[in-house]
Structure formats: structure tokens, C-alpha cells
C-alpha atoms as a PDB file:
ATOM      1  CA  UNK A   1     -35.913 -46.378 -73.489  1.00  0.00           C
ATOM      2  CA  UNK A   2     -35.178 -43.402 -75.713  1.00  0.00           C
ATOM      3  CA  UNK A   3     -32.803 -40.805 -74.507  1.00  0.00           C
ATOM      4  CA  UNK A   4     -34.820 -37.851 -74.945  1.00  0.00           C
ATOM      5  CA  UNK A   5     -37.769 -39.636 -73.080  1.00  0.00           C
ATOM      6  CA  UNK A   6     -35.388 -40.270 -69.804  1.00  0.00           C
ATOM      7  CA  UNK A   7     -34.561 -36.924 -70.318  1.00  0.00           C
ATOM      8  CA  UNK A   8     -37.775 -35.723 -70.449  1.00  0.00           C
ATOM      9  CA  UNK A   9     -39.118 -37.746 -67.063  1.00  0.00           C
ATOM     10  CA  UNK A  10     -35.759 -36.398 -65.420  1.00  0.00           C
ATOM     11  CA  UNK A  11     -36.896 -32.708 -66.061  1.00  0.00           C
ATOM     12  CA  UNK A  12     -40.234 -33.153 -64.927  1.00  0.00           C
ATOM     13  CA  UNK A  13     -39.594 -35.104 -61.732  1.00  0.00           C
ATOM     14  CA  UNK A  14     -36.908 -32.055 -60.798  1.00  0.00           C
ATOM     15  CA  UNK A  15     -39.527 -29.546 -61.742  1.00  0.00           C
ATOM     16  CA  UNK A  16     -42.227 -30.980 -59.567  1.00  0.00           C
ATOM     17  CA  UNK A  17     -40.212 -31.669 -56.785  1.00  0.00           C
ATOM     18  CA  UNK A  18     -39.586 -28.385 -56.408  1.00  0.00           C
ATOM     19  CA  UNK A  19     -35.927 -28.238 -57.494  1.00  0.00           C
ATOM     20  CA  UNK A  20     -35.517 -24.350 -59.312  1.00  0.00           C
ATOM     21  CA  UNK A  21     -35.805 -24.398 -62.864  1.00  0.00           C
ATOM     22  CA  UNK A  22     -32.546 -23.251 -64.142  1.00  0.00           C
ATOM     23  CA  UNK A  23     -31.030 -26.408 -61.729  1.00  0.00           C
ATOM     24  CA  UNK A  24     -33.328 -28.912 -63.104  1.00  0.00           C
ATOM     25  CA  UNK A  25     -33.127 -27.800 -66.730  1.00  0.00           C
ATOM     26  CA  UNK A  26     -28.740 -27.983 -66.284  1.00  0.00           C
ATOM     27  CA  UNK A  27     -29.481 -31.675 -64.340  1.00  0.00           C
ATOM     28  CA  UNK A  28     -31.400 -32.834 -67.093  1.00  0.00           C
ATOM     29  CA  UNK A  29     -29.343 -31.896 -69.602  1.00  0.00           C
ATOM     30  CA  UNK A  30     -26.259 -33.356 -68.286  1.00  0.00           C
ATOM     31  CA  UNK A  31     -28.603 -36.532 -67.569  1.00  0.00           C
ATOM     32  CA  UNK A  32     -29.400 -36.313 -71.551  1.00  0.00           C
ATOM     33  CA  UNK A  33     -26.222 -35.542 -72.657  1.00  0.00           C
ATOM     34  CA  UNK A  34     -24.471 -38.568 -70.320  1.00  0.00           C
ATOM     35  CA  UNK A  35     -26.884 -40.975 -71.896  1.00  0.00           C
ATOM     36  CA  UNK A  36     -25.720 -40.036 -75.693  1.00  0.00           C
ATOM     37  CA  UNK A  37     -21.731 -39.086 -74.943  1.00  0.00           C
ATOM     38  CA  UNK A  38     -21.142 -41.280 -71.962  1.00  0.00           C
ATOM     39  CA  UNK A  39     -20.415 -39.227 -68.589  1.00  0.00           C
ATOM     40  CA  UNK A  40     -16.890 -38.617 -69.107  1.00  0.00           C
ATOM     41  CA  UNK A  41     -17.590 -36.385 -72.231  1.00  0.00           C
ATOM     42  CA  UNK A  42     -20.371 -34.891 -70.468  1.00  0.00           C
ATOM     43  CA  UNK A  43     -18.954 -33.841 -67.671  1.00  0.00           C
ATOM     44  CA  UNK A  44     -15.742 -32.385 -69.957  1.00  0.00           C
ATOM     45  CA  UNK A  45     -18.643 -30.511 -72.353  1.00  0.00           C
ATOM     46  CA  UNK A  46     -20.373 -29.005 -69.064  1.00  0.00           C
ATOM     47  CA  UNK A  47     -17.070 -28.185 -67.667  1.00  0.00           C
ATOM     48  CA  UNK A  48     -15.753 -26.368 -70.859  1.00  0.00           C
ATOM     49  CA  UNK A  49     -18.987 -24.422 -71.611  1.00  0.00           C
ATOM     50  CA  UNK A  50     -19.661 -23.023 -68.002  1.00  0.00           C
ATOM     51  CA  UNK A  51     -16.402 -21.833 -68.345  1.00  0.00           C
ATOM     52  CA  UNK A  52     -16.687 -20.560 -71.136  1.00  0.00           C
ATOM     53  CA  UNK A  53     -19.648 -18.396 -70.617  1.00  0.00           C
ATOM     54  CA  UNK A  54     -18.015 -17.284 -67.474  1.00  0.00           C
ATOM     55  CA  UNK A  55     -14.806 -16.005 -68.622  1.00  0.00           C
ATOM     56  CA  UNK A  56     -16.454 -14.223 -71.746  1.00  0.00           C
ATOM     57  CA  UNK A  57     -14.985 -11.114 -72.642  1.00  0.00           C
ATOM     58  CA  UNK A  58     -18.226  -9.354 -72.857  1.00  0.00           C
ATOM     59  CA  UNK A  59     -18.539  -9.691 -69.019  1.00  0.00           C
ATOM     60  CA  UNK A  60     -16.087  -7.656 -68.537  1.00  0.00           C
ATOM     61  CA  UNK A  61     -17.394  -4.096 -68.870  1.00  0.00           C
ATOM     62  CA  UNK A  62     -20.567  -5.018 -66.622  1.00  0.00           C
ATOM     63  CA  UNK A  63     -18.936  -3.440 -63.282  1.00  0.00           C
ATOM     64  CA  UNK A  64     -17.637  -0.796 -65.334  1.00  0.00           C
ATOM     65  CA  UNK A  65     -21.650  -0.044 -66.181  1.00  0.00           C
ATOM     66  CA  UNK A  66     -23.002  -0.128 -63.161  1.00  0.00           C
ATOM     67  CA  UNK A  67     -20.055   2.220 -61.765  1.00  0.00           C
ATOM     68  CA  UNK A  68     -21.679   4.452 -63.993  1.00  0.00           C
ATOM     69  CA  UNK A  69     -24.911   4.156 -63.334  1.00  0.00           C
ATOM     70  CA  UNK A  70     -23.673   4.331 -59.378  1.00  0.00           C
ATOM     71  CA  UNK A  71     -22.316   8.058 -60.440  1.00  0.00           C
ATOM     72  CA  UNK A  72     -25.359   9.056 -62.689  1.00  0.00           C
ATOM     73  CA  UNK A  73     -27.596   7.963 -59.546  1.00  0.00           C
ATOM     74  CA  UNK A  74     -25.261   9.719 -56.958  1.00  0.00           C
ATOM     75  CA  UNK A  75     -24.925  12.606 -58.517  1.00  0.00           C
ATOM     76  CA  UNK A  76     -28.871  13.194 -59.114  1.00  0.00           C
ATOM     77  CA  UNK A  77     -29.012  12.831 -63.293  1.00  0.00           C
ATOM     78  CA  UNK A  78     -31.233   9.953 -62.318  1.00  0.00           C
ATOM     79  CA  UNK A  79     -33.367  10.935 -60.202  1.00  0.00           C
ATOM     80  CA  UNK A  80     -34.416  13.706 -62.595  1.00  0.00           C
ATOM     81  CA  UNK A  81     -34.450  11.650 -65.532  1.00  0.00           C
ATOM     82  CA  UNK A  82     -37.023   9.604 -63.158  1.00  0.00           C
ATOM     83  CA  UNK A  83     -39.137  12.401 -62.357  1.00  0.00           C
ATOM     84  CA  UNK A  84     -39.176  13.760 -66.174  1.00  0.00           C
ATOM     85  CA  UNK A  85     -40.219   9.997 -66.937  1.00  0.00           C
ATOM     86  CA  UNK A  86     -43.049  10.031 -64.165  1.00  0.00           C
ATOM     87  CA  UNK A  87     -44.006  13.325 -65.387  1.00  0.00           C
ATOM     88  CA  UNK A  88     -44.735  12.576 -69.488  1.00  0.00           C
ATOM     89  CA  UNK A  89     -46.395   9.316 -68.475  1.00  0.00           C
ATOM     90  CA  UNK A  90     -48.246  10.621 -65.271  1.00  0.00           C
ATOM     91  CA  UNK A  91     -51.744  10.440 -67.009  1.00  0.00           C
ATOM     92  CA  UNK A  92     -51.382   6.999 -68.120  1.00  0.00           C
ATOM     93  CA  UNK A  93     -52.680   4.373 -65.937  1.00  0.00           C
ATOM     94  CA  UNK A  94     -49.904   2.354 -63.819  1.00  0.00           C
ATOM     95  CA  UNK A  95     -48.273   5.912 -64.054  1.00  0.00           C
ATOM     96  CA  UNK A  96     -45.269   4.732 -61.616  1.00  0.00           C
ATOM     97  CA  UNK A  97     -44.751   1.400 -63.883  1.00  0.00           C
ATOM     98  CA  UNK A  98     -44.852   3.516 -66.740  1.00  0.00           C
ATOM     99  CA  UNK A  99     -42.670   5.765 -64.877  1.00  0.00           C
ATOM    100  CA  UNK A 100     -39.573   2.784 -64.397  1.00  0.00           C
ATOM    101  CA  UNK A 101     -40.190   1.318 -67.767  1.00  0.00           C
ATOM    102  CA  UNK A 102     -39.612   5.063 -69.608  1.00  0.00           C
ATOM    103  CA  UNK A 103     -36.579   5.651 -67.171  1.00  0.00           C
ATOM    104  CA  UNK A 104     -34.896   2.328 -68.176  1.00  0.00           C
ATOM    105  CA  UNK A 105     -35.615   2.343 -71.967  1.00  0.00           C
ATOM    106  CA  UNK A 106     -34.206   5.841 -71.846  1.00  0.00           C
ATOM    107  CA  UNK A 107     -30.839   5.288 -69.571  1.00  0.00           C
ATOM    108  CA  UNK A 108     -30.393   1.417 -71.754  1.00  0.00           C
ATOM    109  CA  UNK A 109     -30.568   3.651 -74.829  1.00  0.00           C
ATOM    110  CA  UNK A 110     -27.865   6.073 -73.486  1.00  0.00           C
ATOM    111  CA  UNK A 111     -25.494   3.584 -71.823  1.00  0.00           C
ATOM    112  CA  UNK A 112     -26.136   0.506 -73.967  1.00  0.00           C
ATOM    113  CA  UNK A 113     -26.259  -1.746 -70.645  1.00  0.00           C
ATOM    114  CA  UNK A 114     -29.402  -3.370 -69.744  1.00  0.00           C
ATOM    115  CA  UNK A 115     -27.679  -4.520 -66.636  1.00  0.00           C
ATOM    116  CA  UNK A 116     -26.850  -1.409 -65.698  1.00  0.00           C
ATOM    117  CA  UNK A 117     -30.238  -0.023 -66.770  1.00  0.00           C
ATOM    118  CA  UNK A 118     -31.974  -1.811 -63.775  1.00  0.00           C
ATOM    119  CA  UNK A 119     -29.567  -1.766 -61.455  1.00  0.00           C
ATOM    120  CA  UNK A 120     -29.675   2.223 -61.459  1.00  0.00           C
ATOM    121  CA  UNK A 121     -33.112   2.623 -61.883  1.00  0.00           C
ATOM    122  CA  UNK A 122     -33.830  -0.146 -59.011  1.00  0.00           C
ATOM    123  CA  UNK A 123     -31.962   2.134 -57.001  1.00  0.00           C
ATOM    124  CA  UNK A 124     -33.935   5.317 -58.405  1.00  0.00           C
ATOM    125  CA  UNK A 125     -37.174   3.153 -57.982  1.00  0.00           C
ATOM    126  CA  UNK A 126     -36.670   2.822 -53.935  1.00  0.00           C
ATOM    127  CA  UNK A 127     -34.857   5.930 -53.083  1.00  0.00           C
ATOM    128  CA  UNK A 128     -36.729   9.770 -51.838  1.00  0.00           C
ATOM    129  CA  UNK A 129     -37.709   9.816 -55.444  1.00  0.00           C
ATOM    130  CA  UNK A 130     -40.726   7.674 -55.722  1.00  0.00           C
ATOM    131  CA  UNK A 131     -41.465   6.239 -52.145  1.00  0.00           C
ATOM    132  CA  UNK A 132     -43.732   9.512 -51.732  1.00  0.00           C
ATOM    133  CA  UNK A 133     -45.144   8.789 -54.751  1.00  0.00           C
ATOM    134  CA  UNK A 134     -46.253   5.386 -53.924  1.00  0.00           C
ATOM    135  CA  UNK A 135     -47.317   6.806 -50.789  1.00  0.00           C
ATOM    136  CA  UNK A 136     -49.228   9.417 -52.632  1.00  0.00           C
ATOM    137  CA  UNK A 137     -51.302   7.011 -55.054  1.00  0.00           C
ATOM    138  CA  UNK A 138     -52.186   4.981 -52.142  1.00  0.00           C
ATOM    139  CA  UNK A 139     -50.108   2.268 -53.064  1.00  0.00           C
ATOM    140  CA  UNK A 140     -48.488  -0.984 -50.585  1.00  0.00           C
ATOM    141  CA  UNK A 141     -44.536  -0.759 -50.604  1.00  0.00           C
END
């Protein structure tokens, strides 16, 4: 049988038996990948690439990001950049959606960190600053 079709039955057996996607995707492709290399390459090609991606220099300045989000939100620059969000896009309806998407786009446009983005506005999102709000439009936490 054809590689890509053992593949193929591998990746939906893992997906229907419940198995998370991003698991069975990475099982199948190692499956795939033995049956065209042989498993000793595979296994060296997995190894190398994972870590590869996880000693990327880019991953380094994530903590650094969401230190600074930590201050903007501590300090309260957040929580009024929140409120001026909710304000501008209060007569649109899903105002308090509205509200989190304008808050992110505006703090990933000043700190250049998506990460960071909705990590600070997460904590924004559940702090004093819009539980009333939610409370207010009648909303379920």
C-alpha cells in the first residue's frame, strides 16, 4: 500500500479515537515519514526539528513581552486603554468582543507581541474592568 494512504488511515483512526489533533497529526507524520526514511532517520529528523523550533532565538524575548505587558496591566495603562476601547466600540453590537479585539490590535501594534497581546488583555478581560460590564449587559461569566 502507498505511503501516503497508511498515512492517511493513521491520521484518521487517531482523530476519531479521540487522540488531540496536534498529537495525531505529529504520530502520523512520523508514521509517514518512517515508512519513506526508515525509523532511524525519522526519529533523528523529529528529534532535530523539535529541537530546533524549541531553542529558536525568536523565543527568547517572549517572557521579556509579557513582563511588559505584566507592568502596563499593573500599573493601570491597560485597563484604560480597555475602557477607551469599550468606549469607541460601545454602540456596536458584541460591544465587549469588540471591546478585547480593539484592545489587542491596539497593544500588538504598540508592543509587536501577539503573545503578549493576549496574555495582558486576558488579564484586562477578567479583572474589575469588565466583570461589571458583563454583569451590566446581562451576560453569563
Amino acid at each position: 500500500m502507498a505511503p501516503i494512504l497508511i498515512t492517511l488511515a493513521v491520521t484518521l483512526f487517531l482523530l476519531v479515537a479521540g487522540v488531540w489533533v496536534g498529537v495525531g497529526l505529529g504520530l502520523s507524520g512520523v508514521v509517514g515519514l518512517s515508512q519513506v526514511l526508515g525509523w532511524d532517520r525519522a526519529i533523528d529528523i523529529v528529534g532535530k526539528v523539535a529541537w530546533e523550533q524549541n531553542t529558536s532565538f525568536v523565543l527568547v524575548a517572549i517572557p521579556m513581552f509579557i513582563f511588559m505587558g505584566e507592568l502596563l496591566f499593573q500599573s493601570g495603562i491597560m485597563s484604560t486603554v480597555y475602557l477607551r476601547a469599550a468606549t469607541v466600540v460601545s454602540g456596536v453590537p458584541g460591544g465587549l468582543l469588540q471591546a478585547n479585539i480593539a484592545a489587542c490590535t491596539i497593544f500588538a501594534a504598540c508592543s509587536g507581541s501577539s503573545v503578549a497581546s493576549a496574555a495582558t488583555i486576558g488579564s484586562v478581560g477578567v479583572s474589575r474592568t469588565s466583570i461589571p460590564r458583563v454583569s451590566s449587559a446581562n451576560c453569563s461569566r
